[in-house]
C-alpha atoms as a PDB file:
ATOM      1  CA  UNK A   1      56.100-207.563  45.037  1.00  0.00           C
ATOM      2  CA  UNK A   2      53.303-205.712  43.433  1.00  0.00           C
ATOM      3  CA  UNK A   3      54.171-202.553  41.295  1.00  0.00           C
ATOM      4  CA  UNK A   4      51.895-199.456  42.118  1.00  0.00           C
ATOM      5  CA  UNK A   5      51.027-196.059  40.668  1.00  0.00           C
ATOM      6  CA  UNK A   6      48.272-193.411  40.461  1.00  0.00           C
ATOM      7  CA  UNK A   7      45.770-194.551  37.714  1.00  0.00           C
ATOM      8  CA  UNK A   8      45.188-192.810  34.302  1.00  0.00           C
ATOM      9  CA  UNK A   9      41.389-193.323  34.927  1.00  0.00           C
ATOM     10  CA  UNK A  10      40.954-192.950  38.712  1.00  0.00           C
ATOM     11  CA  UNK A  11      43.629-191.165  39.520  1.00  0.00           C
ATOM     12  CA  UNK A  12      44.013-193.395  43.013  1.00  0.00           C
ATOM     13  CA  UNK A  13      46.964-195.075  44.026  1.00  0.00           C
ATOM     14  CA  UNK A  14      46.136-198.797  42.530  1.00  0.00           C
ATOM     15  CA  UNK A  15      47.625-202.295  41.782  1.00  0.00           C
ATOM     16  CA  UNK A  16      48.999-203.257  38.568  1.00  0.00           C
ATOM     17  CA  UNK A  17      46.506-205.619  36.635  1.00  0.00           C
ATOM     18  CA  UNK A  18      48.035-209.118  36.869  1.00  0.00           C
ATOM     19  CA  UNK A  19      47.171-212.480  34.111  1.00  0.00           C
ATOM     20  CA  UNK A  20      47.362-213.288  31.154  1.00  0.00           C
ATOM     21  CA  UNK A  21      44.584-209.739  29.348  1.00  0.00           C
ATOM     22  CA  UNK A  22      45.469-211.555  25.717  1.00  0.00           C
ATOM     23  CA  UNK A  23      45.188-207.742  23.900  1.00  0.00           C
ATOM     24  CA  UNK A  24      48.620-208.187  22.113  1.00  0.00           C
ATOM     25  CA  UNK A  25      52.397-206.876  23.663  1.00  0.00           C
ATOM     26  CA  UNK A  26      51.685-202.790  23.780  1.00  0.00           C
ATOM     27  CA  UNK A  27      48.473-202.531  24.975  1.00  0.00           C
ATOM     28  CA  UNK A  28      49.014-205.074  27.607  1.00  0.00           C
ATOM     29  CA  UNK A  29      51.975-203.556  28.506  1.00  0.00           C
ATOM     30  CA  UNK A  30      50.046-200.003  28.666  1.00  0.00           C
ATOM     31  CA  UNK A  31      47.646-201.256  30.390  1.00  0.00           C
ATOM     32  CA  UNK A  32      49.805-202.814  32.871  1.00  0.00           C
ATOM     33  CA  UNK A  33      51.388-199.685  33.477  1.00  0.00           C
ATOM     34  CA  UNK A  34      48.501-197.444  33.352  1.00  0.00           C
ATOM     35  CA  UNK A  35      46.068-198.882  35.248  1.00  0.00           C
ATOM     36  CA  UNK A  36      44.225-200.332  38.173  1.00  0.00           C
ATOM     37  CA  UNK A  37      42.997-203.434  39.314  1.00  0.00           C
ATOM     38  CA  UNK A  38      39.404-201.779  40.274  1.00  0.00           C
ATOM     39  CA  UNK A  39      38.974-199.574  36.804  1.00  0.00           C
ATOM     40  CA  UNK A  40      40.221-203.059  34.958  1.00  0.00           C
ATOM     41  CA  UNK A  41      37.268-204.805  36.655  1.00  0.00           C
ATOM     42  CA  UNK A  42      34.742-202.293  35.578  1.00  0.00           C
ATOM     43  CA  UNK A  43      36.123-202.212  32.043  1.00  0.00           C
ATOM     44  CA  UNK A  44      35.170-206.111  32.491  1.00  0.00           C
ATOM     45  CA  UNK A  45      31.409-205.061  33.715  1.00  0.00           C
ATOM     46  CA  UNK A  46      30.895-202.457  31.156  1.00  0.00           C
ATOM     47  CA  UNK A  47      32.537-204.507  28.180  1.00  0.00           C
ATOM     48  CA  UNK A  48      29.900-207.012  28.406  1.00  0.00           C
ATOM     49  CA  UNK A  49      27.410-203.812  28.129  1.00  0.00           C
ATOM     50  CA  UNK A  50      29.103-202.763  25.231  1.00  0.00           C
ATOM     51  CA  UNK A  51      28.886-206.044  23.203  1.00  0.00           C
ATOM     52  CA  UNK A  52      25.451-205.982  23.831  1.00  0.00           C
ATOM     53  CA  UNK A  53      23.855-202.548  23.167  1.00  0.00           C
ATOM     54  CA  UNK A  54      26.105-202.916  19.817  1.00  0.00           C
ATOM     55  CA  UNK A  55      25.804-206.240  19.374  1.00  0.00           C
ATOM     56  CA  UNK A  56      29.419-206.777  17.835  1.00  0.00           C
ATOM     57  CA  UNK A  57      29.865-209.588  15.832  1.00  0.00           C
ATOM     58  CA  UNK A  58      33.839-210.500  17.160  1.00  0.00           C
ATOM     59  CA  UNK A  59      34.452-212.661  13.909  1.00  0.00           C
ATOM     60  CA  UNK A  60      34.037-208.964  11.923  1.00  0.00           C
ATOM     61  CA  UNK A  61      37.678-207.134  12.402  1.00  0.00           C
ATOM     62  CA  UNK A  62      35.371-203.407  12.582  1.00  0.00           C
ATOM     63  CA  UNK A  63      33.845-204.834  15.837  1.00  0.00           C
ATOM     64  CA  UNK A  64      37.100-205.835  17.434  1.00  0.00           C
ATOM     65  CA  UNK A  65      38.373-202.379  16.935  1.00  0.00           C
ATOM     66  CA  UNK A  66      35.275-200.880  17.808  1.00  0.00           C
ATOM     67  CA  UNK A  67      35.656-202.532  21.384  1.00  0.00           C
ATOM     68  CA  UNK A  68      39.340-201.562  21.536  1.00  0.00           C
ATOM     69  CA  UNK A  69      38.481-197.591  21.173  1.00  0.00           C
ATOM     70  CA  UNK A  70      35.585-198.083  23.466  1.00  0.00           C
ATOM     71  CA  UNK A  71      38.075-199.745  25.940  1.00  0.00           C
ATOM     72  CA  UNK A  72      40.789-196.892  25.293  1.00  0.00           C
ATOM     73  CA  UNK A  73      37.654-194.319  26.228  1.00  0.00           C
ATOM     74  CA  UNK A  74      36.639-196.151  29.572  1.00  0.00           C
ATOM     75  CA  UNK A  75      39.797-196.884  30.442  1.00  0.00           C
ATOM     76  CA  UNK A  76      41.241-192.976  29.834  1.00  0.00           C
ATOM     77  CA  UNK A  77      43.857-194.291  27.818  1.00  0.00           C
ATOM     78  CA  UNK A  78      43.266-191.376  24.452  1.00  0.00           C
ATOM     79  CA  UNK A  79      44.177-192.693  21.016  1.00  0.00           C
ATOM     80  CA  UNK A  80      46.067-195.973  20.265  1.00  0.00           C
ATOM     81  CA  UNK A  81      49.712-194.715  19.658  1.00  0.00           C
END
């Protein structure tokens, strides 16, 4: 059975992302619980936008968190607790 809730970013009524997101235990889990299957695909468009118009380097730790506050922006979720 498929959990659902309203969206921190849409608002809407949504399905809980499903596989394996690889973004360690609590943010998976918040994002799990906090958002949709639609607003998880356009973080997935717009990362790739991201990466490019900043051209982060991923082997440079700065540029990995960059992309995690940028994701935390799209995504509505505010700061990292």
């Amino acid at each position: 059975m498929t959990q659902t809730w309203v969206c921190a970013r849409c608002q809407q009524p949504g399905e809980a992302v499903t596989g394996d997101l690889h973004l360690g235990d609590e943010l998976t889990r918040e994002i799990r619980e906090r958002i949709c299957q639609g607003c998880w695909k356009e973080w997935g468009d717009m990362e790739v936008m991201v990466i490019n118009e900043l051209r982060l380097n991923f082997i440079d730790p700065a540029a990995q968190e960059t992309l995690r506050k940028k994701m935390r922006e799209f995504l509505e979720l505010g700061e990292a607790p």
